[in-house]
C-alpha atoms as a PDB file:
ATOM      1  CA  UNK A   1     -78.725 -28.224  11.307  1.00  0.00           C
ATOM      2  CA  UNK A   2     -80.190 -31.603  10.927  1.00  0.00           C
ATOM      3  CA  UNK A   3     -84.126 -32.188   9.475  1.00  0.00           C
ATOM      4  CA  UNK A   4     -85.500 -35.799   9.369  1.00  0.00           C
ATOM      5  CA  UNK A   5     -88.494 -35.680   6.428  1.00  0.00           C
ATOM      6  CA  UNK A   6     -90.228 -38.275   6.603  1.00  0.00           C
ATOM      7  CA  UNK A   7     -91.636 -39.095   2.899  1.00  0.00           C
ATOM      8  CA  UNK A   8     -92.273 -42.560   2.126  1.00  0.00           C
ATOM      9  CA  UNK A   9     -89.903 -45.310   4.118  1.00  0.00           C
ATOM     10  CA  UNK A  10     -87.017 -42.956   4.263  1.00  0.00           C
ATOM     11  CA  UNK A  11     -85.709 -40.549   6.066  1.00  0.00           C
ATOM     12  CA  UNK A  12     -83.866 -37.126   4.669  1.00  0.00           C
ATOM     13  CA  UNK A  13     -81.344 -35.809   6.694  1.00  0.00           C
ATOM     14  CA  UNK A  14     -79.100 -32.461   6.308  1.00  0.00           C
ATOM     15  CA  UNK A  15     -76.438 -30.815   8.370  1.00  0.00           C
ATOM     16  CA  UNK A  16     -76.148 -27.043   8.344  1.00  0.00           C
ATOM     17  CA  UNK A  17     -72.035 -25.990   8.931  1.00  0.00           C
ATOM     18  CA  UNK A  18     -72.237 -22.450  10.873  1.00  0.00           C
ATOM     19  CA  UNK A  19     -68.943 -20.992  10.916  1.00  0.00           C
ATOM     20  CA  UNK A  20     -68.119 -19.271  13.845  1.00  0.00           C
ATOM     21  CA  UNK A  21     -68.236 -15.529  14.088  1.00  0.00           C
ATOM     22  CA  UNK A  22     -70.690 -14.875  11.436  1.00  0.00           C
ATOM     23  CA  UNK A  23     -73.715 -13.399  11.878  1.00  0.00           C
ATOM     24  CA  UNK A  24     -77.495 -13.946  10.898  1.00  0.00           C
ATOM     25  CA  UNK A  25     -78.989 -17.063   8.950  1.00  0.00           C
ATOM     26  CA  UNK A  26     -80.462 -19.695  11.270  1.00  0.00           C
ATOM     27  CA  UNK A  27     -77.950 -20.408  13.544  1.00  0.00           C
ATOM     28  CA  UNK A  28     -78.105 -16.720  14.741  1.00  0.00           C
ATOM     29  CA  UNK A  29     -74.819 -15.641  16.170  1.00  0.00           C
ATOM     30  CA  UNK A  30     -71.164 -17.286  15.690  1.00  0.00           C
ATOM     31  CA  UNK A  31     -68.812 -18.368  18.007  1.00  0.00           C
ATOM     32  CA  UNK A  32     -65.171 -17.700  18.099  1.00  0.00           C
ATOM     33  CA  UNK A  33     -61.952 -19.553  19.736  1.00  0.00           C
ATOM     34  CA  UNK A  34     -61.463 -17.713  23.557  1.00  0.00           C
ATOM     35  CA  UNK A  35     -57.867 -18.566  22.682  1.00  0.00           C
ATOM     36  CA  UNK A  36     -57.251 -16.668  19.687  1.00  0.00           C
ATOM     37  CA  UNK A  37     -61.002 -15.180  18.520  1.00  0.00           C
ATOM     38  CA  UNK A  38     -60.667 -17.228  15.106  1.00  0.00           C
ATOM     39  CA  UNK A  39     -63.851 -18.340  13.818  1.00  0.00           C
ATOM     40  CA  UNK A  40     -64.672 -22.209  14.581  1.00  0.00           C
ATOM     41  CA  UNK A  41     -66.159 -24.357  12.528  1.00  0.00           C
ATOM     42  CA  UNK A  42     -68.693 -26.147  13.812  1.00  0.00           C
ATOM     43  CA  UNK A  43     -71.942 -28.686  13.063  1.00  0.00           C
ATOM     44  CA  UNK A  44     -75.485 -27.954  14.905  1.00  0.00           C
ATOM     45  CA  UNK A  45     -78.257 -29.940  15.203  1.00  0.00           C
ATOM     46  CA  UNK A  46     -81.381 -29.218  14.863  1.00  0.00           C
ATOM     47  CA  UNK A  47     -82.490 -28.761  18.218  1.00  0.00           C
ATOM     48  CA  UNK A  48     -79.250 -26.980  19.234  1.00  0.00           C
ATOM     49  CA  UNK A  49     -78.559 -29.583  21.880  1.00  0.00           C
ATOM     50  CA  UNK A  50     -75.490 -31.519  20.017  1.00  0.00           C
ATOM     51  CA  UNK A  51     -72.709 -29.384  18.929  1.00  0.00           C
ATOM     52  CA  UNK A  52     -69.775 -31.341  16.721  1.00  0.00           C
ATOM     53  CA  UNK A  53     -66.556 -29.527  16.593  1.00  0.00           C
ATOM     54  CA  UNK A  54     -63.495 -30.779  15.035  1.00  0.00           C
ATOM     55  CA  UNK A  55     -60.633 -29.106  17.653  1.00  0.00           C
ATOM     56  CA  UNK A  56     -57.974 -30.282  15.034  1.00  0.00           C
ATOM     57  CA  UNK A  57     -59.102 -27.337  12.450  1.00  0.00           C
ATOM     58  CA  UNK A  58     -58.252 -25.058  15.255  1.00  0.00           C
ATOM     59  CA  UNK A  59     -55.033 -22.943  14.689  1.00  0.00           C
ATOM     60  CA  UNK A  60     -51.886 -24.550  15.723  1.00  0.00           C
ATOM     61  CA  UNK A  61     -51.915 -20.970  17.821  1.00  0.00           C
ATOM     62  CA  UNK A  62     -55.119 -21.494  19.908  1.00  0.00           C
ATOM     63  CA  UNK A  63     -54.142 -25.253  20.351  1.00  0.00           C
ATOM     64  CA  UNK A  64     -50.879 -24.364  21.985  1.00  0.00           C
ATOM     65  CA  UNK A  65     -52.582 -22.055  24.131  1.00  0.00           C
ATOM     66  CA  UNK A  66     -54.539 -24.694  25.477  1.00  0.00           C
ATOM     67  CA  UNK A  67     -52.416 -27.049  26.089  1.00  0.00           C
ATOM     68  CA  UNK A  68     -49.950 -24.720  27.579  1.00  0.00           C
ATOM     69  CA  UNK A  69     -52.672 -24.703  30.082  1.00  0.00           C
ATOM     70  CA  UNK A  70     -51.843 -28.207  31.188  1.00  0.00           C
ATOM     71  CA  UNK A  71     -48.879 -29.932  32.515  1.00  0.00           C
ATOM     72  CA  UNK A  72     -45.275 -30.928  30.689  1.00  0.00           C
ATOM     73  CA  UNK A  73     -47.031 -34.411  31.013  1.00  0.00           C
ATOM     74  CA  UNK A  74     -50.418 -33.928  29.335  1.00  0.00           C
ATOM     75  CA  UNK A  75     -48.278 -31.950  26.741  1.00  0.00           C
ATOM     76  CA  UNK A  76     -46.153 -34.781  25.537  1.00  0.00           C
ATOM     77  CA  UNK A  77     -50.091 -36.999  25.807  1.00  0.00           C
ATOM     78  CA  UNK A  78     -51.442 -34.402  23.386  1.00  0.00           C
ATOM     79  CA  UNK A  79     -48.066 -35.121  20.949  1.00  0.00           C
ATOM     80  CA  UNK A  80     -49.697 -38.301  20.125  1.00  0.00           C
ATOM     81  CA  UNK A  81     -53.189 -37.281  19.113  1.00  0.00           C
ATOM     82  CA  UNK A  82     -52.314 -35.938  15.887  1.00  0.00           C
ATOM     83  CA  UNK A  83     -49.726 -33.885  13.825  1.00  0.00           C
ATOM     84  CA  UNK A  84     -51.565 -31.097  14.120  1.00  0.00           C
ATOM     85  CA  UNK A  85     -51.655 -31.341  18.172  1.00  0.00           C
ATOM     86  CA  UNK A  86     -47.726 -32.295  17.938  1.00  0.00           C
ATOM     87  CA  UNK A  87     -47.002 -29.399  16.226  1.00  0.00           C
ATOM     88  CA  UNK A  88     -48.596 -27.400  18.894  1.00  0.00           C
ATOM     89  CA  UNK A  89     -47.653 -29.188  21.881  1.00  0.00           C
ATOM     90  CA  UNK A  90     -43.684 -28.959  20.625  1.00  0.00           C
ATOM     91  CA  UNK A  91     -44.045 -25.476  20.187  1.00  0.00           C
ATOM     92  CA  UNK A  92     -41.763 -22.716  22.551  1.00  0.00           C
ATOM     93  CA  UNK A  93     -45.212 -20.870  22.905  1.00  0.00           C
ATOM     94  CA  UNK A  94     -46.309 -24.300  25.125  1.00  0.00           C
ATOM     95  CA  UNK A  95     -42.976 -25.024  26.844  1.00  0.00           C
ATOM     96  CA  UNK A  96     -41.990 -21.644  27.595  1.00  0.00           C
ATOM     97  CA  UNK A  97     -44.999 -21.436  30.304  1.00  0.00           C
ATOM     98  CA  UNK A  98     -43.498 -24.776  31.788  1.00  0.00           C
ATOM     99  CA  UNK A  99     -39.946 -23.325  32.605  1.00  0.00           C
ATOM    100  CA  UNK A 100     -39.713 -21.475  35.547  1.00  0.00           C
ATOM    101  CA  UNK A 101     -39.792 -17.328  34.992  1.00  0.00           C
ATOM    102  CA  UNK A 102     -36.508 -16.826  36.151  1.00  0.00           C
ATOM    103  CA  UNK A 103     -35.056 -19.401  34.114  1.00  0.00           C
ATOM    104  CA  UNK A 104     -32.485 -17.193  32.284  1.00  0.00           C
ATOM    105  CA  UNK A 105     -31.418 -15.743  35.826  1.00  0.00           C
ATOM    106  CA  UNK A 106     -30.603 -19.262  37.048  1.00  0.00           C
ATOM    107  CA  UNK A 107     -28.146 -20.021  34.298  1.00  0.00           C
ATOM    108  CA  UNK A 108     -26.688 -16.430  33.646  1.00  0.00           C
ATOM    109  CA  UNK A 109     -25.712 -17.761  37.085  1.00  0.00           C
ATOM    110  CA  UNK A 110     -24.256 -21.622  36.354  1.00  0.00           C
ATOM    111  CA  UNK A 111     -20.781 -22.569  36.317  1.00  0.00           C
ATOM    112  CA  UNK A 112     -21.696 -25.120  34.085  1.00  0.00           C
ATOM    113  CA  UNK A 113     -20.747 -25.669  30.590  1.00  0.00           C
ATOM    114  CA  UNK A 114     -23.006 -23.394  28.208  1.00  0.00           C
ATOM    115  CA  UNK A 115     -23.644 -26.224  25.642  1.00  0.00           C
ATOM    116  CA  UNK A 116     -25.291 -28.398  28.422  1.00  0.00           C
ATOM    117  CA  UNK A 117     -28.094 -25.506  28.392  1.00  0.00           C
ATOM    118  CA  UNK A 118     -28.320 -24.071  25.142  1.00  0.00           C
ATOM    119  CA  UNK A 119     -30.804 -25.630  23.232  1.00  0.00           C
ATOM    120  CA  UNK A 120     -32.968 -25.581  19.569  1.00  0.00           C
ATOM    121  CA  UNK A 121     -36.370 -25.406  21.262  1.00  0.00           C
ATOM    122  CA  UNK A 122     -37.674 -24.641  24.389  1.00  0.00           C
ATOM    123  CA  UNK A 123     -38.849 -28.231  25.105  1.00  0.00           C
ATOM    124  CA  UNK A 124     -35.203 -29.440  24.673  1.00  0.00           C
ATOM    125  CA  UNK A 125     -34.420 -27.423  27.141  1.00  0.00           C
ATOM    126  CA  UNK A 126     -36.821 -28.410  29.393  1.00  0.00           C
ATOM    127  CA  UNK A 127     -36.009 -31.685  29.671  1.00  0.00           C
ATOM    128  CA  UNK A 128     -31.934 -31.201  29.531  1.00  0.00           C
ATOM    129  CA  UNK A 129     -32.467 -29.718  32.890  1.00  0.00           C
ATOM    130  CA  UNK A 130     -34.632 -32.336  34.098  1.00  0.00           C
ATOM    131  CA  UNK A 131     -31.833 -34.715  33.217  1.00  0.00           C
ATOM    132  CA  UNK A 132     -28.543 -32.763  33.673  1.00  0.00           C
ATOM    133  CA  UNK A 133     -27.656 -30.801  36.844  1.00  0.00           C
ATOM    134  CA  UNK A 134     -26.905 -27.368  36.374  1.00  0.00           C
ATOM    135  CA  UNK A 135     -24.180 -26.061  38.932  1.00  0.00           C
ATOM    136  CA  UNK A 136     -25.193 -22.537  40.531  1.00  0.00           C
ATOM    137  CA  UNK A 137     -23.833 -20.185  42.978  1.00  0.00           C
ATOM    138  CA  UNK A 138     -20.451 -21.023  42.343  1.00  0.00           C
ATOM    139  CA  UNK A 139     -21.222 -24.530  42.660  1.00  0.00           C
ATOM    140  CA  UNK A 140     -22.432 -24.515  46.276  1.00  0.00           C
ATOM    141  CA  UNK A 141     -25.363 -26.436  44.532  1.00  0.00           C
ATOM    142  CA  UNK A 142     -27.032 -27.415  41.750  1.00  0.00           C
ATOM    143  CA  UNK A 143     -30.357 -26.813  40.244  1.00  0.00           C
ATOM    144  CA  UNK A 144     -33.122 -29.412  37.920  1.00  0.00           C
ATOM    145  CA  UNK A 145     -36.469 -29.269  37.358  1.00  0.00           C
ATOM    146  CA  UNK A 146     -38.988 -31.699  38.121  1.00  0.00           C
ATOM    147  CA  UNK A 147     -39.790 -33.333  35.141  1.00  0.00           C
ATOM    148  CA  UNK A 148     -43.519 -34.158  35.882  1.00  0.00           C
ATOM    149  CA  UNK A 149     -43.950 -30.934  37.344  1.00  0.00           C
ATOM    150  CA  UNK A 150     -41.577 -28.496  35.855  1.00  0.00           C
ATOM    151  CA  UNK A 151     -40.720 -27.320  39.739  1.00  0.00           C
ATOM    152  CA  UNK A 152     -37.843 -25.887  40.485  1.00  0.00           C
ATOM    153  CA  UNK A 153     -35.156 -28.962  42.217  1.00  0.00           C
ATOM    154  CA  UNK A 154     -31.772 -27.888  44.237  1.00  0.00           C
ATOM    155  CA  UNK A 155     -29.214 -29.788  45.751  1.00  0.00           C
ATOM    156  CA  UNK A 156     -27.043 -28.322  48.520  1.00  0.00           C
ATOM    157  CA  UNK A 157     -22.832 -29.164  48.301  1.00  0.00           C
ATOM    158  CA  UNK A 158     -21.505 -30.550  51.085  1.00  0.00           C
ATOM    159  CA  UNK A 159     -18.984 -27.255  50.971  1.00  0.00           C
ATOM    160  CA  UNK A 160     -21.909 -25.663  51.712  1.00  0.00           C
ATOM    161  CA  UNK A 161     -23.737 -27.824  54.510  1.00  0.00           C
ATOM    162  CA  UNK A 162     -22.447 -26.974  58.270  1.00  0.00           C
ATOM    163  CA  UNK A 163     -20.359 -30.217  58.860  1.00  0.00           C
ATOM    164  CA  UNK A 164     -19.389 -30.472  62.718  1.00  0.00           C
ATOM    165  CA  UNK A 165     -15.367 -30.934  62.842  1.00  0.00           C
ATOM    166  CA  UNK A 166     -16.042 -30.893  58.643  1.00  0.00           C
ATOM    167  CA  UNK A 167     -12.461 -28.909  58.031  1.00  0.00           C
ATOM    168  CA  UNK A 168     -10.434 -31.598  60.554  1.00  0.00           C
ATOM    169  CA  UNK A 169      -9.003 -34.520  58.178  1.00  0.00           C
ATOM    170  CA  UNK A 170      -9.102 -36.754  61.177  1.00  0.00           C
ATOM    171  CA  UNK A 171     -12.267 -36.747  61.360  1.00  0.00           C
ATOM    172  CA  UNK A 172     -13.853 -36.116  57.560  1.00  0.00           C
ATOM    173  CA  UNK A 173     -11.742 -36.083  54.525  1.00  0.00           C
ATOM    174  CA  UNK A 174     -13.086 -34.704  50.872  1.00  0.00           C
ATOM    175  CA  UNK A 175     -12.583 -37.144  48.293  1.00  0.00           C
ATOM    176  CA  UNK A 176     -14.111 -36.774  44.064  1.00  0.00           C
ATOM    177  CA  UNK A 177     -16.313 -39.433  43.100  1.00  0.00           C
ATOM    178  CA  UNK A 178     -16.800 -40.000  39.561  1.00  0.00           C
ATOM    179  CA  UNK A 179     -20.917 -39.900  39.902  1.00  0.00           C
ATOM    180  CA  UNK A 180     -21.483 -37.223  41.876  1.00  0.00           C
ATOM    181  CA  UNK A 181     -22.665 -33.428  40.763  1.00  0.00           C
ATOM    182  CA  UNK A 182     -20.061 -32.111  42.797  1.00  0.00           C
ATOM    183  CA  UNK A 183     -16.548 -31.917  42.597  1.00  0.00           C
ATOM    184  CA  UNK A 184     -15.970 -33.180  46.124  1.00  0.00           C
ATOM    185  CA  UNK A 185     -18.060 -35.123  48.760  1.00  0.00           C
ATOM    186  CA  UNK A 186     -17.570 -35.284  51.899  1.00  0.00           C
ATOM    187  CA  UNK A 187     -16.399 -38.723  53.157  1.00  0.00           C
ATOM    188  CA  UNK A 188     -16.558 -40.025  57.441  1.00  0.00           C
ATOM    189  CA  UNK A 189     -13.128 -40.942  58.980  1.00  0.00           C
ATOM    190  CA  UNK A 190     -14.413 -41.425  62.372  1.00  0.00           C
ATOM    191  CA  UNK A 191     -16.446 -39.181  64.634  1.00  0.00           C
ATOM    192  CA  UNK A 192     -18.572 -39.693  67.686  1.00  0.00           C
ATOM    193  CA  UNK A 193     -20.658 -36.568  67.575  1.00  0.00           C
ATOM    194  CA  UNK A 194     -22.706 -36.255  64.266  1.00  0.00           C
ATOM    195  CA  UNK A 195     -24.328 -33.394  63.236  1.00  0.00           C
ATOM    196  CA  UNK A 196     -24.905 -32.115  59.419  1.00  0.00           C
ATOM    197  CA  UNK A 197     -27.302 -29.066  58.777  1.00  0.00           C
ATOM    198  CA  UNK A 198     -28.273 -27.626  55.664  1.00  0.00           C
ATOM    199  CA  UNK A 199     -29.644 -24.422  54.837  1.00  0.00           C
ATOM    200  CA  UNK A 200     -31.969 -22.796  51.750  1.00  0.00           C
ATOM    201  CA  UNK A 201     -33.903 -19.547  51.207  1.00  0.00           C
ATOM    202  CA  UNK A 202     -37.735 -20.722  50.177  1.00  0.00           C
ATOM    203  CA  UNK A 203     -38.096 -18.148  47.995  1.00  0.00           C
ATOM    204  CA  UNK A 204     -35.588 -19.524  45.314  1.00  0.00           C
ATOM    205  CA  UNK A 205     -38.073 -22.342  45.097  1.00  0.00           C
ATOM    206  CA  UNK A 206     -41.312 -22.514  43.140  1.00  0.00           C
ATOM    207  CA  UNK A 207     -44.140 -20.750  44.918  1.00  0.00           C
ATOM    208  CA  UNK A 208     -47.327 -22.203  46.145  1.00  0.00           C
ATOM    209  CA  UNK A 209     -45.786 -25.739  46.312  1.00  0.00           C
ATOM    210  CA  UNK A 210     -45.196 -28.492  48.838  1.00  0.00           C
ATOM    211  CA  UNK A 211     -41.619 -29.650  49.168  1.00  0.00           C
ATOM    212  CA  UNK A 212     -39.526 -32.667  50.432  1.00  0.00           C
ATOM    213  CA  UNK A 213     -36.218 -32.608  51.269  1.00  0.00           C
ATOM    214  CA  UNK A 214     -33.481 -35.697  51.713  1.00  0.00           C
ATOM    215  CA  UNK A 215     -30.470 -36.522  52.746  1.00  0.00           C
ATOM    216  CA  UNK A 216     -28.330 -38.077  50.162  1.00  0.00           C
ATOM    217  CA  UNK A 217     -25.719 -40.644  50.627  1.00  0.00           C
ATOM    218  CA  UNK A 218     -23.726 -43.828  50.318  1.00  0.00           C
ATOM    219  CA  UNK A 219     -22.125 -45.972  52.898  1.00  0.00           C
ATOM    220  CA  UNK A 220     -18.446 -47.634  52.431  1.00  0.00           C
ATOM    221  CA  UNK A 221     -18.015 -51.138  52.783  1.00  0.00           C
ATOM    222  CA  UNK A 222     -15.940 -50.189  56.507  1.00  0.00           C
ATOM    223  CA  UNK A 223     -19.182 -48.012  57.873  1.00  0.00           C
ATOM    224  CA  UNK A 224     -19.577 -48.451  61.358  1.00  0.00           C
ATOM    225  CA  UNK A 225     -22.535 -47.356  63.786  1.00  0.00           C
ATOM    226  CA  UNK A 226     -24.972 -47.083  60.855  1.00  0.00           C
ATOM    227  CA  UNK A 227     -26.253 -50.408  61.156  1.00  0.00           C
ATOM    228  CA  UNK A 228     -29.727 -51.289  61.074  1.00  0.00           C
ATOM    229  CA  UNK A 229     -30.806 -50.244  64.508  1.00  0.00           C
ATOM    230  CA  UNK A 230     -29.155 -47.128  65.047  1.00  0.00           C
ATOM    231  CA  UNK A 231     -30.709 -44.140  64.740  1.00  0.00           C
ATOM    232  CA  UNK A 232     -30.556 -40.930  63.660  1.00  0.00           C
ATOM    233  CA  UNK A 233     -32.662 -38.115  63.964  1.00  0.00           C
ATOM    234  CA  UNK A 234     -33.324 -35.735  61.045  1.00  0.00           C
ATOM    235  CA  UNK A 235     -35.621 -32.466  61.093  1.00  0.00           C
ATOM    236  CA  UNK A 236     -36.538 -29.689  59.489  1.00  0.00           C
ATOM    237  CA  UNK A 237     -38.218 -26.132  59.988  1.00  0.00           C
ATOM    238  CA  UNK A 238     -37.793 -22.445  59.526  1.00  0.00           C
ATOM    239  CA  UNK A 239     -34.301 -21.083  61.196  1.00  0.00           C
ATOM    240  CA  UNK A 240     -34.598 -20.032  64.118  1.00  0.00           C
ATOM    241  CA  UNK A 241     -38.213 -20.694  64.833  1.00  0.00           C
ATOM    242  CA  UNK A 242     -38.168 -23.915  66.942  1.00  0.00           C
ATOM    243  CA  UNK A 243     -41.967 -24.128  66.791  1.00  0.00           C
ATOM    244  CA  UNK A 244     -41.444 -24.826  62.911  1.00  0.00           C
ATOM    245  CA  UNK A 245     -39.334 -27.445  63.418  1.00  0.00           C
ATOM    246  CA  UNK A 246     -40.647 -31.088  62.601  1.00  0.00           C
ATOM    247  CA  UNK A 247     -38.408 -34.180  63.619  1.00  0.00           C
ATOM    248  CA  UNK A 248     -38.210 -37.543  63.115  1.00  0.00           C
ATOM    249  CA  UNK A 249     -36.101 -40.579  63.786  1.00  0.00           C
ATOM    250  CA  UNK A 250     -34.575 -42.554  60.715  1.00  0.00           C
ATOM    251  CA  UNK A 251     -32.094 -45.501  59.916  1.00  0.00           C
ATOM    252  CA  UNK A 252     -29.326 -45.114  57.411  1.00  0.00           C
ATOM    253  CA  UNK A 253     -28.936 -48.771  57.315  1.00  0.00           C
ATOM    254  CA  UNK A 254     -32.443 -50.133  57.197  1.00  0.00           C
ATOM    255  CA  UNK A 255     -33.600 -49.722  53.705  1.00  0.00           C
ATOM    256  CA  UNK A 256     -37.268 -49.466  54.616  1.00  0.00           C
ATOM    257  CA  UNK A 257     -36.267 -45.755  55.831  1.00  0.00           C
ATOM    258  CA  UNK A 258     -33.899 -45.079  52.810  1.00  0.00           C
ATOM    259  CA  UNK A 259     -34.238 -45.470  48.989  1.00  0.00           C
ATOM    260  CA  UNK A 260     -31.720 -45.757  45.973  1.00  0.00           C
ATOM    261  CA  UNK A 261     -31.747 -43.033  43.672  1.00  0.00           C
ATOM    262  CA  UNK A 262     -31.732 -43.397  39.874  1.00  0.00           C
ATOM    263  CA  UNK A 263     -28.146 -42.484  39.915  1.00  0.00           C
ATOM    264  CA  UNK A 264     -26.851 -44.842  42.641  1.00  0.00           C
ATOM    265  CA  UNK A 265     -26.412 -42.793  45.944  1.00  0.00           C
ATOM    266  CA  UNK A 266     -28.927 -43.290  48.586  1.00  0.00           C
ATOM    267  CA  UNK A 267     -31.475 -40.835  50.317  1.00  0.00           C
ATOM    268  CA  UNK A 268     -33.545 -40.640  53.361  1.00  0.00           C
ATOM    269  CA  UNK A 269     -36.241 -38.088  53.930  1.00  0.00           C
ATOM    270  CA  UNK A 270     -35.499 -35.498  56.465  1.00  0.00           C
ATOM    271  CA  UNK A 271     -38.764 -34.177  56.067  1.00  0.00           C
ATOM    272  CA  UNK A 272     -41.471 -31.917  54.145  1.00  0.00           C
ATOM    273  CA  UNK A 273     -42.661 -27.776  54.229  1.00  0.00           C
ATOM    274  CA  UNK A 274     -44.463 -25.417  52.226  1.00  0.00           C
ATOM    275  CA  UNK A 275     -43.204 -23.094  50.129  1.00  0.00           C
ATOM    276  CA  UNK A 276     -45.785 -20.337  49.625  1.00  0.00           C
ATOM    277  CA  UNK A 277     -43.730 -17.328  47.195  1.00  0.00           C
ATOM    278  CA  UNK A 278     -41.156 -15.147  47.450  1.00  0.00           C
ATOM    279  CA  UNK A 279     -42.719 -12.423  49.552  1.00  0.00           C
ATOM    280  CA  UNK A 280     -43.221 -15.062  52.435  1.00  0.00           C
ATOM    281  CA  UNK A 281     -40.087 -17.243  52.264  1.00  0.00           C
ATOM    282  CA  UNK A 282     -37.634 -17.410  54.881  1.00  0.00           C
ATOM    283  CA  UNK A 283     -34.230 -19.641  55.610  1.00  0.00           C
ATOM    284  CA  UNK A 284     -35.281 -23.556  55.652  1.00  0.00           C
ATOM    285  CA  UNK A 285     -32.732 -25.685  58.338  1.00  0.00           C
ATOM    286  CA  UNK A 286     -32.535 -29.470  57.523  1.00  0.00           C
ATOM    287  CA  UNK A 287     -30.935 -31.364  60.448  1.00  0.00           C
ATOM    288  CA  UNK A 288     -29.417 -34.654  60.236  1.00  0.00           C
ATOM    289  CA  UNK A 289     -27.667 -35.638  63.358  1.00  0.00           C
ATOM    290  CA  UNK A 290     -26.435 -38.574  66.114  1.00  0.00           C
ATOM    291  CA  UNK A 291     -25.430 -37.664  70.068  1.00  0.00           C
ATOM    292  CA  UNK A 292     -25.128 -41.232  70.999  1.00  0.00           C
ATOM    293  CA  UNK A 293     -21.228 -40.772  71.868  1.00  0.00           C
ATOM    294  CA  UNK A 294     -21.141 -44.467  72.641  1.00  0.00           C
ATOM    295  CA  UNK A 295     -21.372 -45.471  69.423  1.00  0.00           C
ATOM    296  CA  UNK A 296     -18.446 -44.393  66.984  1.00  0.00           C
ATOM    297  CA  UNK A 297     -19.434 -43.668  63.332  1.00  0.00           C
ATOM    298  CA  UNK A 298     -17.388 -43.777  60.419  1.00  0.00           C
ATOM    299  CA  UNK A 299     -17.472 -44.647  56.272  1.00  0.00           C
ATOM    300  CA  UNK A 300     -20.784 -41.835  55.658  1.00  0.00           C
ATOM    301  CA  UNK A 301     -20.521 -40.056  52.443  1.00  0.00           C
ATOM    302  CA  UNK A 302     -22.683 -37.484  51.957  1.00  0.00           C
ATOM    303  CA  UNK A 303     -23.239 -36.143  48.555  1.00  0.00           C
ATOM    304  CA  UNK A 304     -25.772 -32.834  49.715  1.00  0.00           C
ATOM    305  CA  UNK A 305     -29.085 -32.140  50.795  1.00  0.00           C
ATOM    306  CA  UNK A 306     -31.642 -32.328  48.297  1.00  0.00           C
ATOM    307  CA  UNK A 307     -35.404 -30.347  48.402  1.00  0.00           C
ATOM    308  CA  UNK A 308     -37.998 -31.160  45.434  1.00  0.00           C
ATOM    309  CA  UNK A 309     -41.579 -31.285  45.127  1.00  0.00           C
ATOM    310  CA  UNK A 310     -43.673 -33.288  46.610  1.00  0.00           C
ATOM    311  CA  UNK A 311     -45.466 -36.363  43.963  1.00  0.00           C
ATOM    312  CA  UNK A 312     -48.930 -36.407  44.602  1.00  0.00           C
END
């Protein structure tokens, strides 16, 4: 509480600390932390209409709890306010509620090495799979998380994309690359007739969120027929429900339509859908594909089909 007594040409003034939860004197009832219900320390004036509160004597517990409210983005923000907020915003309690529920499904299910996943802390983990692909399913694909977002990422193996005339070595062979996830791509002799599809079940992904999904790629110095004007068309919609379907037409070899990826290969977006939960999901087709049977294609390697969240 704060009185201004005015005696003289000076002016007294006093703060009153109420601690939170305790009853009677003149602040009348405390107030407790909604996070935790531990008693807050706080400074009123004496109007009531300015509260001060310092939120770093909050316990480390209620801080967490807030922050674990935000995003894996406003978590590392909070890191830098104080040590007391770092504490909190490193915590498991915080990170935990940024990693997917299922998380120790997905990688009771990886191929992958065990080291790659096992971590000190849950925010070490969080952002090794951000950063390092985690092979699932027997390695049809691979799984990340969205590192703003903490979305659930997957990347479809060409093994596992429908690849017309895919098993014929005169048309497509399947070559390793050092810098791909998988350990073989898929790699154009020659064909005339393209057609790659791709297939996921929604409700792997992460519910209530808007996704985008690309083709990913490279082209050999010897490609032919993906040259700056010739198209392809790519699309995208619930299988076997036409009236889903979204399609669009796109140039491998005009790099206003495609975009280099932080780890080299190329990508073009097939196109976007919403994921709304498990109990509503259904099979997702991605189309990319060329009829023109004048033009011969060949040097297209094709890494998988990617879906991820949608940036806003």
């Amino acid at each position: 509480m704060k009185r201004i007594c005015r005696g003289g040409d000076h002016l007294e003034m006093q703060k009153k600390t109420v601690d939170a939860g305790v009853s009677g004197g003149e602040g009348g009832e405390g107030i407790t932390c909604g996070g935790c219900g531990t008693p807050v320390s706080m400074v009123l004036d004496d109007d009531h209409h300015h509260v001060h509160m310092d939120l770093q004597e909050l316990p480390e517990g209620c801080i967490a709890k807030v922050v674990s409210l935000t995003t894996p983005r406003d978590a590392c923000r909070f890191s830098a306010v104080s040590k007391s907020f770092m504490s909190a915003a490193d915590s498991d309690a915080v990170w935990d509620k940024f990693l997917p529920p299922d998380i120790p499904s997905i990688l009771s299910h990886s191929s992958s090495s065990s080291s790659s996943t096992s971590s000190s802390s849950k925010k070490k983990l969080y952002f090794t799979l951000c950063e390092n692909p985690v092979l699932v399913d027997d390695g049809k694909m691979s799984f990340t998380l969205d590192k703003w977002s903490g979305k659930k990422c997957y990347m479809i193996s060409p093994k596992d994309l429908i690849i017309i005339w895919g098993d014929n070595p005169e048309y497509w062979k399947w070559i390793s690359l050092a810098n791909s996830r998988f350990e073989e791509v898929a790699a154009l002799v020659v064909v005339w007739w393209l057609d790659i599809r791709g297939k996921i079940d929604t409700r792997i992904l992460s519910p209530s969120t808007v996704y985008k999904a690309y083709l990913v790629f490279m082209l050999s110095e010897r490609a032919r027929g993906f040259d700056r004007d010739d198209p392809s068309e790519v699309k995208i919609g619930f299988f076997g429900k036409e009236e889903t379907s979204s399609k669009r037409t796109v140039f491998l070899g005009q790099e206003r339509s495609r975009k280099k990826r932080p780890d080299g290969w190329l990508e073009v977006e097939i196109g976007e859908f919403f994921c709304p939960g498990e109990e509503d999901g259904g099979l997702m087709e991605m189309t990319c594909r060329d009829f023109d049977i004048h033009r011969m294609k060949r040097g297209l390697i094709v890494q998988g089909i990617e879906v991820r969240p949608k940036r806003v």
